[in-house]
Every structure is written in C-alpha cells, then in structure tokens.
N, C-alpha and C. Protein backbone atom coordinates (compact mmCIF):
# COMPACT_ATOMS: atom_id res chain seq x y z
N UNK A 1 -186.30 13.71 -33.54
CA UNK A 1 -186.10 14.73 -32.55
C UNK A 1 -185.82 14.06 -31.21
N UNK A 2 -184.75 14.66 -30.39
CA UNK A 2 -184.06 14.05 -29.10
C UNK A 2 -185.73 14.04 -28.23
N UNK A 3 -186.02 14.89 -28.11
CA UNK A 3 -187.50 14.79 -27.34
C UNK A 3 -188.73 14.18 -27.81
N UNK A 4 -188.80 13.66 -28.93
CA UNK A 4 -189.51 12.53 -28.92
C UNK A 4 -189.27 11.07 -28.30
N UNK A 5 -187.59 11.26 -29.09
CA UNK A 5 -187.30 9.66 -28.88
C UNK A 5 -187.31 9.16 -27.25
N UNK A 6 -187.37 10.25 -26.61
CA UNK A 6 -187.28 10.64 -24.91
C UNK A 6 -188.92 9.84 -24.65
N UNK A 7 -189.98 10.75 -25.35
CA UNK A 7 -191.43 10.19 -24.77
C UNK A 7 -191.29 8.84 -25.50
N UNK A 8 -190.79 8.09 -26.34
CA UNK A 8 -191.41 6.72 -26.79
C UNK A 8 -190.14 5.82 -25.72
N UNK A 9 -188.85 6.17 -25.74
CA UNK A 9 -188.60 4.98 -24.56
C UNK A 9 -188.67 5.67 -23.67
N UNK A 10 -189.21 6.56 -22.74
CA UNK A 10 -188.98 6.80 -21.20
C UNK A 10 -190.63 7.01 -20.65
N UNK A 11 -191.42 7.50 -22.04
CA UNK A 11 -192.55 7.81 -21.80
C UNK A 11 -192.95 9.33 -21.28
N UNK A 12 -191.45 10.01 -21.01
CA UNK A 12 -192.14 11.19 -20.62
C UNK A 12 -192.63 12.34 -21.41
N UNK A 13 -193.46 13.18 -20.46
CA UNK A 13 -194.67 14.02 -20.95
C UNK A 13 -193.78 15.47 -20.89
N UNK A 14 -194.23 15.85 -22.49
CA UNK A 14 -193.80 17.22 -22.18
C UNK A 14 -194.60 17.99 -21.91
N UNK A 15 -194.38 19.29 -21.88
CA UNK A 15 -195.61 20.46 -21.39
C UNK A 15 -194.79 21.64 -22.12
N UNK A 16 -195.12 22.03 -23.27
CA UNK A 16 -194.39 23.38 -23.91
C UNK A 16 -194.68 24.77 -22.99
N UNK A 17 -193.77 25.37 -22.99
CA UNK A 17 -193.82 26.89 -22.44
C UNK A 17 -193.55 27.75 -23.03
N UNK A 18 -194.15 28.60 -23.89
CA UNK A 18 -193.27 29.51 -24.65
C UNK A 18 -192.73 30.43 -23.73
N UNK A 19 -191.86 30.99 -24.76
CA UNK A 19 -191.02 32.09 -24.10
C UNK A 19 -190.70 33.31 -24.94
N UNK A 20 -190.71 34.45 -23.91
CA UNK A 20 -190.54 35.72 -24.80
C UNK A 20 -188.82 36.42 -25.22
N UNK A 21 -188.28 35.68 -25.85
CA UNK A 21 -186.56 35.57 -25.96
C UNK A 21 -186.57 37.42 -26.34
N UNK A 22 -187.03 37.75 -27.30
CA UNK A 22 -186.30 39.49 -27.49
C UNK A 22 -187.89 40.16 -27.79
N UNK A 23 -188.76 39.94 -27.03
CA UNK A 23 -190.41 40.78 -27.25
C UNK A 23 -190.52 42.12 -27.44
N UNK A 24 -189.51 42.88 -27.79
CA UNK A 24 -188.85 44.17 -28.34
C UNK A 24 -188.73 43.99 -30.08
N UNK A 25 -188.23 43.03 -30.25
CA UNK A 25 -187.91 42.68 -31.87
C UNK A 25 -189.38 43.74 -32.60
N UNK A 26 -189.18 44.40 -33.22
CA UNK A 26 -190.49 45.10 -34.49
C UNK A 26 -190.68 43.79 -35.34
N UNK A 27 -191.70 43.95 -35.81
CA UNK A 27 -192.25 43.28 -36.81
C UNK A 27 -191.54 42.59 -37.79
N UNK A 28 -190.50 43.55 -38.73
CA UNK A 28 -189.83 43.37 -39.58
C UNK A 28 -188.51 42.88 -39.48
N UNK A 29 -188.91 42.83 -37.99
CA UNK A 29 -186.86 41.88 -37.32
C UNK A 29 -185.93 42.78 -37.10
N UNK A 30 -184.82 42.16 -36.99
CA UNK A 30 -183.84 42.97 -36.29
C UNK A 30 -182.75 42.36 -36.93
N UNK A 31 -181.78 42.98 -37.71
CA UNK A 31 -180.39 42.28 -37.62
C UNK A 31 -179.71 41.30 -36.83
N UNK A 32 -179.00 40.73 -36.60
CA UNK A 32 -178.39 40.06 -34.99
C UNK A 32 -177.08 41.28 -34.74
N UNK A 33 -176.57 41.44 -36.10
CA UNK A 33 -175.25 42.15 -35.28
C UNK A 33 -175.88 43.43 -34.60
N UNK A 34 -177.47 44.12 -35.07
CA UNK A 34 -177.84 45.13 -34.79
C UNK A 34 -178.28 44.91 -32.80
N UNK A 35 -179.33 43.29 -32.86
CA UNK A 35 -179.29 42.78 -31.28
C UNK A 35 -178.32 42.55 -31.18
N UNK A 36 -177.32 42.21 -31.25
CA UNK A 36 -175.75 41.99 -30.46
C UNK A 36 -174.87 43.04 -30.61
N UNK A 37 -175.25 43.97 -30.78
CA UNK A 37 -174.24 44.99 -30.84
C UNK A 37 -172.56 44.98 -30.15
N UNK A 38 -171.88 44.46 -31.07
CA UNK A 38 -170.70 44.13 -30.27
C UNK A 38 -169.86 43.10 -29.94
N UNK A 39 -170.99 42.15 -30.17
CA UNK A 39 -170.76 40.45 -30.46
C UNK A 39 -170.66 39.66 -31.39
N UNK A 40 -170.06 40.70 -32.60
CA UNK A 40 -170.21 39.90 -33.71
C UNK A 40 -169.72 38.30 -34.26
N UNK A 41 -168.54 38.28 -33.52
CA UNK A 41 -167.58 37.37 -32.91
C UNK A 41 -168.46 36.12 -32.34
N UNK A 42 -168.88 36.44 -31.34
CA UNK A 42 -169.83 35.57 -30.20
C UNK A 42 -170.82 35.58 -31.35
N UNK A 43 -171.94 36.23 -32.17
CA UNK A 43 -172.17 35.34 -32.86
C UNK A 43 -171.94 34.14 -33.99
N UNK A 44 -170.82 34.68 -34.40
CA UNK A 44 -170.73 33.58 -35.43
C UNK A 44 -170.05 32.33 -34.73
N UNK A 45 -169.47 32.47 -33.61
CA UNK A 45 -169.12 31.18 -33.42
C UNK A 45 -170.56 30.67 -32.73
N UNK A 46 -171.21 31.17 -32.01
CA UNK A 46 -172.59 30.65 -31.92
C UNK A 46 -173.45 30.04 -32.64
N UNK A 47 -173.29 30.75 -34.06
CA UNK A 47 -174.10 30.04 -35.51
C UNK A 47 -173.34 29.05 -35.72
N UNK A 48 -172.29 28.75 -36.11
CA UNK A 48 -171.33 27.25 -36.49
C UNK A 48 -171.65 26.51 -35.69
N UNK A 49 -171.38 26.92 -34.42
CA UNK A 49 -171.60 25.87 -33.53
C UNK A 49 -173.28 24.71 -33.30
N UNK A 50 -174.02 26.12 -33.40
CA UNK A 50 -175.99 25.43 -33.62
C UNK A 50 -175.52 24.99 -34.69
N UNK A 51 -175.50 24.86 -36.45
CA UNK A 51 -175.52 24.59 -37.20
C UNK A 51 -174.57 22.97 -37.27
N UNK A 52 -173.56 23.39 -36.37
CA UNK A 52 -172.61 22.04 -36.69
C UNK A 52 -173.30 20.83 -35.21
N UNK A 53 -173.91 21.20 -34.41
CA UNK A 53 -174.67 20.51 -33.50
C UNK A 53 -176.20 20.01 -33.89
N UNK A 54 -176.59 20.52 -35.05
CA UNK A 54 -177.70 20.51 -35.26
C UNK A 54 -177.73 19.44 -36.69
N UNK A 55 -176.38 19.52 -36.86
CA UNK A 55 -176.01 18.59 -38.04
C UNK A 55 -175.43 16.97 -37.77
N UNK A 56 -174.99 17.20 -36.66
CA UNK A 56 -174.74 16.40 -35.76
C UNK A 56 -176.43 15.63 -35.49
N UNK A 57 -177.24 15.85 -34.85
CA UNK A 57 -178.37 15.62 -34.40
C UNK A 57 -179.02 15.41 -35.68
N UNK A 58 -179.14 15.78 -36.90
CA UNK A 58 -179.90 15.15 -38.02
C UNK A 58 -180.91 16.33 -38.45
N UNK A 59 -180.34 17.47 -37.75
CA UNK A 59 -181.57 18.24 -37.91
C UNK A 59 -180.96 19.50 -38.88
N UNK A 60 -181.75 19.80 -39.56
CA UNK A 60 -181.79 21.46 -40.83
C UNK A 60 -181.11 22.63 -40.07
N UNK A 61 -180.20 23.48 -40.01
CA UNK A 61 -180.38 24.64 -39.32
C UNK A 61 -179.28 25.44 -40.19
N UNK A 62 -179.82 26.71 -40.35
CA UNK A 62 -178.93 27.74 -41.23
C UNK A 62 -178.83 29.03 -40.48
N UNK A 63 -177.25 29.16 -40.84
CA UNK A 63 -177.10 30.65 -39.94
C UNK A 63 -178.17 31.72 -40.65
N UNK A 64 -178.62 32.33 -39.24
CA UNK A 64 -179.68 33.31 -39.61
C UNK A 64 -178.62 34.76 -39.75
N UNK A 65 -179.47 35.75 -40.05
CA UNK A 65 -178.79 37.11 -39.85
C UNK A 65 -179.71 37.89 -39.55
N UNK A 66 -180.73 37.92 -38.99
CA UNK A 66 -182.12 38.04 -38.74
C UNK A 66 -182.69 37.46 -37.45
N UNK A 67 -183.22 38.07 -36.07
CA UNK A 67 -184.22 38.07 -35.90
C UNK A 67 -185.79 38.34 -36.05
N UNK A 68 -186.56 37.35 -35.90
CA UNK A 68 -187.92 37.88 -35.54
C UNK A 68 -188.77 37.55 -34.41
N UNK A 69 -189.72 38.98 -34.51
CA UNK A 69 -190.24 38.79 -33.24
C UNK A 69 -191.78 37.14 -33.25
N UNK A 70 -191.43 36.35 -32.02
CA UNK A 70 -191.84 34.94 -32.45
C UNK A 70 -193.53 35.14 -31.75
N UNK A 71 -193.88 36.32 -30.94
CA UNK A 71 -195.26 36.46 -30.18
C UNK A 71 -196.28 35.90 -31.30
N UNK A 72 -196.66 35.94 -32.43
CA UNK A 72 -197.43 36.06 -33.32
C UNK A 72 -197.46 34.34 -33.03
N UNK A 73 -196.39 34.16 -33.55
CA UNK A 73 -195.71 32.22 -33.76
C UNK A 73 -196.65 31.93 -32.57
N UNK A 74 -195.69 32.21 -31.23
CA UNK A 74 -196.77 31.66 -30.14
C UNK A 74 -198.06 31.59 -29.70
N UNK A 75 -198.95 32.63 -30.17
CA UNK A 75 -200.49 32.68 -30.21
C UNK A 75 -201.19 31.85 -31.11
N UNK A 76 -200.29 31.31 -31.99
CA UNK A 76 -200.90 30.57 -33.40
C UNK A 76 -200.54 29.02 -32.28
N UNK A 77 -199.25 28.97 -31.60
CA UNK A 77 -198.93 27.28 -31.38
C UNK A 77 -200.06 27.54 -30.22
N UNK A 78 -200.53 27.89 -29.51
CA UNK A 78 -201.23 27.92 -28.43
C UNK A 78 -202.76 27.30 -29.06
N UNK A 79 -203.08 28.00 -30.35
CA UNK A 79 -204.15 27.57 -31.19
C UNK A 79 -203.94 26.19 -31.68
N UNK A 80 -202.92 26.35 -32.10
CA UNK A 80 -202.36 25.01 -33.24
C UNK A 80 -202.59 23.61 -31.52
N UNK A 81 -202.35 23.67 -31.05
CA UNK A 81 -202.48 22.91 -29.28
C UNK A 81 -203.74 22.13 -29.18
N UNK A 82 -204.43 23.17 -29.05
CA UNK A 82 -205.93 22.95 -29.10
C UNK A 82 -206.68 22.51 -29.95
N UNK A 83 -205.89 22.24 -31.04
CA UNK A 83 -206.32 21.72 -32.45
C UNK A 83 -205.94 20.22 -32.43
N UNK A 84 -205.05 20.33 -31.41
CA UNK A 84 -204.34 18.86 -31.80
C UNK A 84 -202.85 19.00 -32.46
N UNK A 85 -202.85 19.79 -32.98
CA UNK A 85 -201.78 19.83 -34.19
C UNK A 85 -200.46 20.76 -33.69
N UNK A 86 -200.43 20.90 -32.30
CA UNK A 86 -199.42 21.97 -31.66
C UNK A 86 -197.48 20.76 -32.33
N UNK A 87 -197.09 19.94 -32.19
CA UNK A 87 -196.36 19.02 -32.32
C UNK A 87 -196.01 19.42 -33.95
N UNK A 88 -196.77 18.97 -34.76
CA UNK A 88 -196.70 19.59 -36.16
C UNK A 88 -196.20 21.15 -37.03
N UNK A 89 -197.23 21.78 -36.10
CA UNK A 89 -197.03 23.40 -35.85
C UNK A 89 -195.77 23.85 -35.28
N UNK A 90 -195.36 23.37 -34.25
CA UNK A 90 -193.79 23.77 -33.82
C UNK A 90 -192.68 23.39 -34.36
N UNK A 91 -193.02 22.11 -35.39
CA UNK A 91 -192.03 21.69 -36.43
C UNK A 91 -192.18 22.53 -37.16
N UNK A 92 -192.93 23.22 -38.24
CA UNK A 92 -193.48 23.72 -39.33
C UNK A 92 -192.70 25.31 -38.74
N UNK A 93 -193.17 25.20 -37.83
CA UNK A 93 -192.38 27.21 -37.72
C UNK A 93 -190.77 27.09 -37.10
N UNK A 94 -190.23 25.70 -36.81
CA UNK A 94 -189.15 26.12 -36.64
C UNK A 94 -188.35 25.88 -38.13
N UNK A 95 -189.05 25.08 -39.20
CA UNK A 95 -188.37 24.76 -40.17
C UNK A 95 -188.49 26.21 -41.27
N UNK A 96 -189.25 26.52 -41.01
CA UNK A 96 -189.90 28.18 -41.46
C UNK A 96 -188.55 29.01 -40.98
N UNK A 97 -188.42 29.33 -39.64
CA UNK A 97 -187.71 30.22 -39.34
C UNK A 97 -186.19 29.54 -39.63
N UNK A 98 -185.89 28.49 -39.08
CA UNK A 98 -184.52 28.26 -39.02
C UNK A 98 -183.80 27.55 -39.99
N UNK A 99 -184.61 26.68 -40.67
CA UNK A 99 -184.19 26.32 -41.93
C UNK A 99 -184.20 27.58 -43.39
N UNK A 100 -185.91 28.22 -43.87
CA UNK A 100 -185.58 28.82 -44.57
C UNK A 100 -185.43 30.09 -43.87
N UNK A 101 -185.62 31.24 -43.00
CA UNK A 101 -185.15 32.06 -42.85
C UNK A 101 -186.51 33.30 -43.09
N UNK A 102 -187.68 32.82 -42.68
CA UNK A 102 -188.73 32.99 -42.94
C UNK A 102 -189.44 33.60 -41.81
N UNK A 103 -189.80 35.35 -41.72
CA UNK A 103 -190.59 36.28 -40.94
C UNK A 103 -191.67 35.36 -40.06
N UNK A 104 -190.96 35.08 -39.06
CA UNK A 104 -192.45 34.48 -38.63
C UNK A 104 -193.42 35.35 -37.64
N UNK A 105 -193.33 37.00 -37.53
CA UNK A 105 -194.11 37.43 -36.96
C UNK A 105 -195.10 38.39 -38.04
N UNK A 106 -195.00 37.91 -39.29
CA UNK A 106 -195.82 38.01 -40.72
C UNK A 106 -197.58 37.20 -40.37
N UNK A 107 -197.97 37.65 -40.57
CA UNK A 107 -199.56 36.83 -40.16
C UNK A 107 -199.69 36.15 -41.43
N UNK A 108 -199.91 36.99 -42.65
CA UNK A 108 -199.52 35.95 -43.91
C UNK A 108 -198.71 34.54 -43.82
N UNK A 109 -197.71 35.02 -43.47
CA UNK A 109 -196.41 33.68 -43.59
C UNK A 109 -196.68 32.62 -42.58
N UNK A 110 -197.36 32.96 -41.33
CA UNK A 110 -198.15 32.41 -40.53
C UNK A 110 -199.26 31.01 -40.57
N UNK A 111 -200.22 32.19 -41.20
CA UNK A 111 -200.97 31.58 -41.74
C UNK A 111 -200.75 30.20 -42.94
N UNK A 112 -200.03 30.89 -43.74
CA UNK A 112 -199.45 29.26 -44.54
C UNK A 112 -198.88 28.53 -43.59
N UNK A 113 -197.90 28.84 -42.68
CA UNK A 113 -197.61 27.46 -41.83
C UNK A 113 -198.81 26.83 -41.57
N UNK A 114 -199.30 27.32 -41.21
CA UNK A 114 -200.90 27.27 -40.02
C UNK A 114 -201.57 25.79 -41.62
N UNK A 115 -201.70 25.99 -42.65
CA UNK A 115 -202.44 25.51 -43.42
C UNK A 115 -201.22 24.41 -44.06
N UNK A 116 -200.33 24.82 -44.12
CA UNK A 116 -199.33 23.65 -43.97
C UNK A 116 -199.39 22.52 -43.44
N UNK A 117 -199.82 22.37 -42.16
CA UNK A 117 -199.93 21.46 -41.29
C UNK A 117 -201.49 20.91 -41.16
N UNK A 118 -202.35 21.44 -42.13
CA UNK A 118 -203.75 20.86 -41.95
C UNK A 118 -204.69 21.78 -41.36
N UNK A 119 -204.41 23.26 -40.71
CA UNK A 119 -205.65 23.96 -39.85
C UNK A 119 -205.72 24.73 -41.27
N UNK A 120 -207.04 25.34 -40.57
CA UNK A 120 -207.80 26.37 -41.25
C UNK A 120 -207.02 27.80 -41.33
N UNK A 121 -206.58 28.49 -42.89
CA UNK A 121 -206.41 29.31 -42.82
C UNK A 121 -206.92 30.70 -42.12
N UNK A 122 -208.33 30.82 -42.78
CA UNK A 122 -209.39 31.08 -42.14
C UNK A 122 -209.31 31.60 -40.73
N UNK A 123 -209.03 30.91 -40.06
CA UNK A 123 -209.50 30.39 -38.42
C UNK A 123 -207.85 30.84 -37.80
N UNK A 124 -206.86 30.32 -38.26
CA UNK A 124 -205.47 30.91 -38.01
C UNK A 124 -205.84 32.86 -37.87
N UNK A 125 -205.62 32.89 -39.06
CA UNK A 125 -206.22 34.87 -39.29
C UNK A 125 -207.02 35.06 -38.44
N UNK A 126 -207.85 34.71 -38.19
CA UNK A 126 -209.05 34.99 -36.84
C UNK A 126 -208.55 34.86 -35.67
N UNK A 127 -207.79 34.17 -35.27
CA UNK A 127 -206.99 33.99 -33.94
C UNK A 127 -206.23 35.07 -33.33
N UNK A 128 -205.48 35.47 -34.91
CA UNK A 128 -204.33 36.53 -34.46
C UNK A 128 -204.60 37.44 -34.42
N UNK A 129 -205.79 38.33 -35.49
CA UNK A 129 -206.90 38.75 -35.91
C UNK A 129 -207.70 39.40 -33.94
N UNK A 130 -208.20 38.42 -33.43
CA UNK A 130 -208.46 38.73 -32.38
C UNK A 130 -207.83 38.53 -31.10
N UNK A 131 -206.23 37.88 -31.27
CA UNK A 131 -205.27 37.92 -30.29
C UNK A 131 -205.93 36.63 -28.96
N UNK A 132 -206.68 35.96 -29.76
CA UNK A 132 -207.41 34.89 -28.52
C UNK A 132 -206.46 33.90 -27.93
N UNK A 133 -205.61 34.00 -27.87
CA UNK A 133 -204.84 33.16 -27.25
C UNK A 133 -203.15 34.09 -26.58
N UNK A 134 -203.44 35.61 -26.82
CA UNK A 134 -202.81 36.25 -25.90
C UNK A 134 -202.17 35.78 -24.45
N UNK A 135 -203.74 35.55 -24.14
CA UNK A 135 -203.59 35.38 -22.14
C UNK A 135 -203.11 34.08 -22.20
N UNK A 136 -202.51 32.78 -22.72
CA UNK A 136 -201.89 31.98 -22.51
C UNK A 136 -200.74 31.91 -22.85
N UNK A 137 -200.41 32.99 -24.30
CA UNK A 137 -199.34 33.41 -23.87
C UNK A 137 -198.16 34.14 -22.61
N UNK A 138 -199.09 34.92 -22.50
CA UNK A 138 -198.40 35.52 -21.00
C UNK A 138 -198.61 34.89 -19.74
N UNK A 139 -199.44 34.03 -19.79
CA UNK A 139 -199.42 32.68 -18.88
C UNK A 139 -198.07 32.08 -19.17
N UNK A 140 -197.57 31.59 -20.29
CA UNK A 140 -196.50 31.00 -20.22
C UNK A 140 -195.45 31.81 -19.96
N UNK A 141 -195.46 33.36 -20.18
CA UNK A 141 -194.12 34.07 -20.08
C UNK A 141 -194.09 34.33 -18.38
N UNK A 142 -195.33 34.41 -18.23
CA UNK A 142 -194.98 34.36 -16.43
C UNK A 142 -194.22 33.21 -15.67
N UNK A 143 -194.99 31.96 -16.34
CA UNK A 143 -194.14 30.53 -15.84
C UNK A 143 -193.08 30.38 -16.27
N UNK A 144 -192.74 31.03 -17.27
CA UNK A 144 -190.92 30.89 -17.64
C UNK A 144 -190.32 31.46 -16.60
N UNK A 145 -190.58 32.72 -16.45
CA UNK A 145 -189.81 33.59 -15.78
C UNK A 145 -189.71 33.53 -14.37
N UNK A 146 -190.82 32.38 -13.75
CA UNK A 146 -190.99 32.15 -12.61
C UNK A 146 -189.91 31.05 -12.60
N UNK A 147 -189.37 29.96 -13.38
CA UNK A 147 -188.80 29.12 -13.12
C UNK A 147 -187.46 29.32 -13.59
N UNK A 148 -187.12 30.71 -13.91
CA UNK A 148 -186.18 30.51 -13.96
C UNK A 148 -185.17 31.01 -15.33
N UNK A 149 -186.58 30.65 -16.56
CA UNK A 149 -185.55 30.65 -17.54
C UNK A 149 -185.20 31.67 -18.32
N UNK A 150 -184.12 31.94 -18.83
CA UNK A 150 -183.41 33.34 -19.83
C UNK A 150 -183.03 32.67 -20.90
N UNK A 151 -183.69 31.65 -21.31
CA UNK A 151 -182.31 30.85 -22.94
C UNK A 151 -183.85 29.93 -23.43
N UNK A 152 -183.38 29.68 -24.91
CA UNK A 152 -184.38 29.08 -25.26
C UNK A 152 -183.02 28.24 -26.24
N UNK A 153 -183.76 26.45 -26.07
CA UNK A 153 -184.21 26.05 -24.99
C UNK A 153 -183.79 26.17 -24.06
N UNK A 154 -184.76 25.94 -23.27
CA UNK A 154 -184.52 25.01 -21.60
C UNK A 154 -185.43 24.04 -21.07
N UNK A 155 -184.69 23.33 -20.87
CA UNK A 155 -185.69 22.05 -20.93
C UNK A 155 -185.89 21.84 -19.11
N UNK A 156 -186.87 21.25 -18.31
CA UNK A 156 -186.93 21.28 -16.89
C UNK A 156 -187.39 20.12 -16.61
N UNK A 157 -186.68 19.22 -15.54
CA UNK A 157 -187.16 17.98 -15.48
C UNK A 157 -186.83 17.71 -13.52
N UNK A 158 -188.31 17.97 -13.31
CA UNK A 158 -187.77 17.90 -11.65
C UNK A 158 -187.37 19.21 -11.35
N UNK A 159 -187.04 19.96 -11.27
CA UNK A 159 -186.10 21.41 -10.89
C UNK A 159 -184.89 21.21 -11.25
N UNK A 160 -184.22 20.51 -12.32
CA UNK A 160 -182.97 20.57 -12.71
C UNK A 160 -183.01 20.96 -14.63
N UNK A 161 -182.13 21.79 -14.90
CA UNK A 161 -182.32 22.26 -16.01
C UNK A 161 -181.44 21.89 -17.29
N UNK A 162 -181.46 22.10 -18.22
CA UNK A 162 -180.88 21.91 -19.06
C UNK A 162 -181.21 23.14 -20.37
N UNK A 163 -180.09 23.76 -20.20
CA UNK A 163 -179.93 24.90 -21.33
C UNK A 163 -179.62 24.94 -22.61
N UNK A 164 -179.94 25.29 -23.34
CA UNK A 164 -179.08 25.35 -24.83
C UNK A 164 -179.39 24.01 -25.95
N UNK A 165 -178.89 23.54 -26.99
CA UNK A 165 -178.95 22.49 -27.83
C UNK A 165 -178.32 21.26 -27.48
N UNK A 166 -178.81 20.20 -26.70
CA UNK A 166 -178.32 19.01 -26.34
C UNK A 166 -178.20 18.03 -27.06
N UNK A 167 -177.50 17.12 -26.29
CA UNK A 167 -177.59 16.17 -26.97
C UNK A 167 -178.41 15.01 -26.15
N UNK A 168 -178.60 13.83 -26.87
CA UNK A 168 -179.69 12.91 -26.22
C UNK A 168 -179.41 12.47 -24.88
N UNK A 169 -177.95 11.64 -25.21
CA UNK A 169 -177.29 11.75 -24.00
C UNK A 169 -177.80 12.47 -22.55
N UNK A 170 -177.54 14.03 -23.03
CA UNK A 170 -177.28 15.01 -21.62
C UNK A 170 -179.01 14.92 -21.28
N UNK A 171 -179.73 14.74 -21.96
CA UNK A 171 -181.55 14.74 -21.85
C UNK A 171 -181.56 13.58 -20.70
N UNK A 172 -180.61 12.55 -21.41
CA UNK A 172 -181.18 10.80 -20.10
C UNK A 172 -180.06 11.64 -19.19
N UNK A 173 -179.18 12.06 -18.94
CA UNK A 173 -178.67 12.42 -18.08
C UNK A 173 -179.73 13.41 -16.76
N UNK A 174 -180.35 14.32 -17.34
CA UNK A 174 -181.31 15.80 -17.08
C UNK A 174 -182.60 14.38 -16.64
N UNK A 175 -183.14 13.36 -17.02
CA UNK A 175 -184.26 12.70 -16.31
C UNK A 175 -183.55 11.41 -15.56
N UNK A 176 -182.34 11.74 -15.48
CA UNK A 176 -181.78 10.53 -14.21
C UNK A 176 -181.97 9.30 -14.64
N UNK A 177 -181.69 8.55 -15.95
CA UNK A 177 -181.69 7.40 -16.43
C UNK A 177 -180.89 6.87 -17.05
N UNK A 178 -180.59 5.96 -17.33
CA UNK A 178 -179.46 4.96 -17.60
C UNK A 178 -179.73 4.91 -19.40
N UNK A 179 -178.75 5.17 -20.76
CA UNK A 179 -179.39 4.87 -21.63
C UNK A 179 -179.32 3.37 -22.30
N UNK A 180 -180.19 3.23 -22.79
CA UNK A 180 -181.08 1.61 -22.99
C UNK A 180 -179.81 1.47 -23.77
N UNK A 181 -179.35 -0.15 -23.32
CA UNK A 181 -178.48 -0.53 -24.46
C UNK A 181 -179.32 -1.76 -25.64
N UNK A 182 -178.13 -1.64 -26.73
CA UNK A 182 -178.92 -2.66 -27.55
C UNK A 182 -177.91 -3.68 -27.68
N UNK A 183 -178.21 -5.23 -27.50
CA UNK A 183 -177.52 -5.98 -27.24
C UNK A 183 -177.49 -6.94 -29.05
N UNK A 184 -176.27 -6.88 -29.47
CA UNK A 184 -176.63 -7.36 -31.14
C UNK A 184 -176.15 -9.11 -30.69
C-alpha cells in the first residue's frame, strides 16, 4: 500500500478520518445508477478507470454496482483502533467491500470481518449493538467537513490535499519530497 511504503521511508504518521460519503444509503444499499441517476456514463468510466489504477498499484478492485451504507464499518474501525488492529480492519473491509462486493453495513458480515482479523466476535456485536463508538464517529465527520473534504480519499498533508486514487509519486509530491533513488 502507497501509504505504508510512505510511513517506512519518510516515517510519516497517519491519523485516519472517516468520512460520511452517501449517510443516506439504507441498509440494503443502493444501486449506483440508482445514486447517480444520470451518470451512467461517468460511472463506468469511473469504475475502469479505479479498477485499471488499482491494477496498476497492485491492488484487488472490482466494479461495484452497489453501494453501501459504510457508518456501521466506521464504528467497528474506531473499535478495531483501540484494539490495535484498526490497520488490519481497514484492509479486511475494504477487501470485503471492494474486492468481493460484500454489505458492509450488515452487522453479521461485520462481525466476521471483525473476527477475521483476530477481535472478538462477541465484543464487535456489542459495540454496534450499543453504538459506542458513535461520538467518534461524528467527531470525525465534523473534522472532515471542517477541512474541507467531499471525496474519499483525501489525503492532507500540511493544508495541501490530495484527492482521489494516487499514485506514490503524487503522495512524495503532496509531502514535499524528493523520491529516494536506488543506485544499482
């Protein structure tokens, strides 16, 4: 992942923010052409494009036809954080959602991520169960929205931003650094 390889040579620290991209979505999702009403076009070249950038980058990604609503996701990574295991957990639900195509505002389907990665089923269900990590959610939707952002990602480094699926490149570009050469 471009943002790892970022913290082992540059050292820098991330700080996740979730964000509330369509907090309207029902439970059971939404079509996209049904959220895009009109864009059917604009999406699919949108999907080729993530998919062929994401293939590029080394990473899984399949056109969806489906949203879901991700609030559930975020109260669990807020848990999964505090566990230690937030890093793991945000792999695990994006490979959930964007690789297989998988409800992630399901508490069931959840929950197996949640135990996927080593936490307590148990204790996942209890979380969401009692919504304990709500107020840091909307802690983070306030700080998104305070800084700015409408797109997921967005990455913020200093007050300068970076939108959308990058590449490593545009990241050392976004923290003002030169990239390391290797001399054979």
């Amino acid at each position: 992942m471009r943002t790892d390889r970022l913290q082992q040579e540059y050292g820098i620290e991330l700080r996740w923010t979730v964000f509330p991209l369509h907090p309207e979505t029902p439970e059971q999702g939404i079509e996209l052409t049904e959220l895009f009403a009109g864009k059917e076009e604009q999406i699919k070249t949108m999907q080729s494009k993530l998919v062929h950038q994401a293939a590029l980058a080394g990473l899984l990604l399949t056109e969806r036809t489906r949203s879901y609503n991700s609030l559930r996701a975020q109260e669990l990574g807020k848990w999964a954080e505090q566990q230690g295991q937030g890093d793991n957990y945000r792999c695990a639900v994006y490979h959930a959602y964007f690789v297989e195509g998988i409800n992630i505002s399901l508490v069931d389907e959840l929950v197996q991520i949640a135990q996927s990665v080593g936490l307590s089923g148990d204790d996942a269900r209890n979380v969401l169960k009692e919504k304990s990590y709500i107020e840091a959610v909307n802690a983070d939707w306030q700080r998104a929205r305070a800084l700015g952002v409408t797109a997921v990602p967005t990455h913020i480094f200093e007050g300068k931003m970076l939108v959308g699926f990058a590449s490593y490149d545009e990241f050392i570009h976004l923290i003002g650094k030169a990239p390391k050469q290797i001399f054979f």
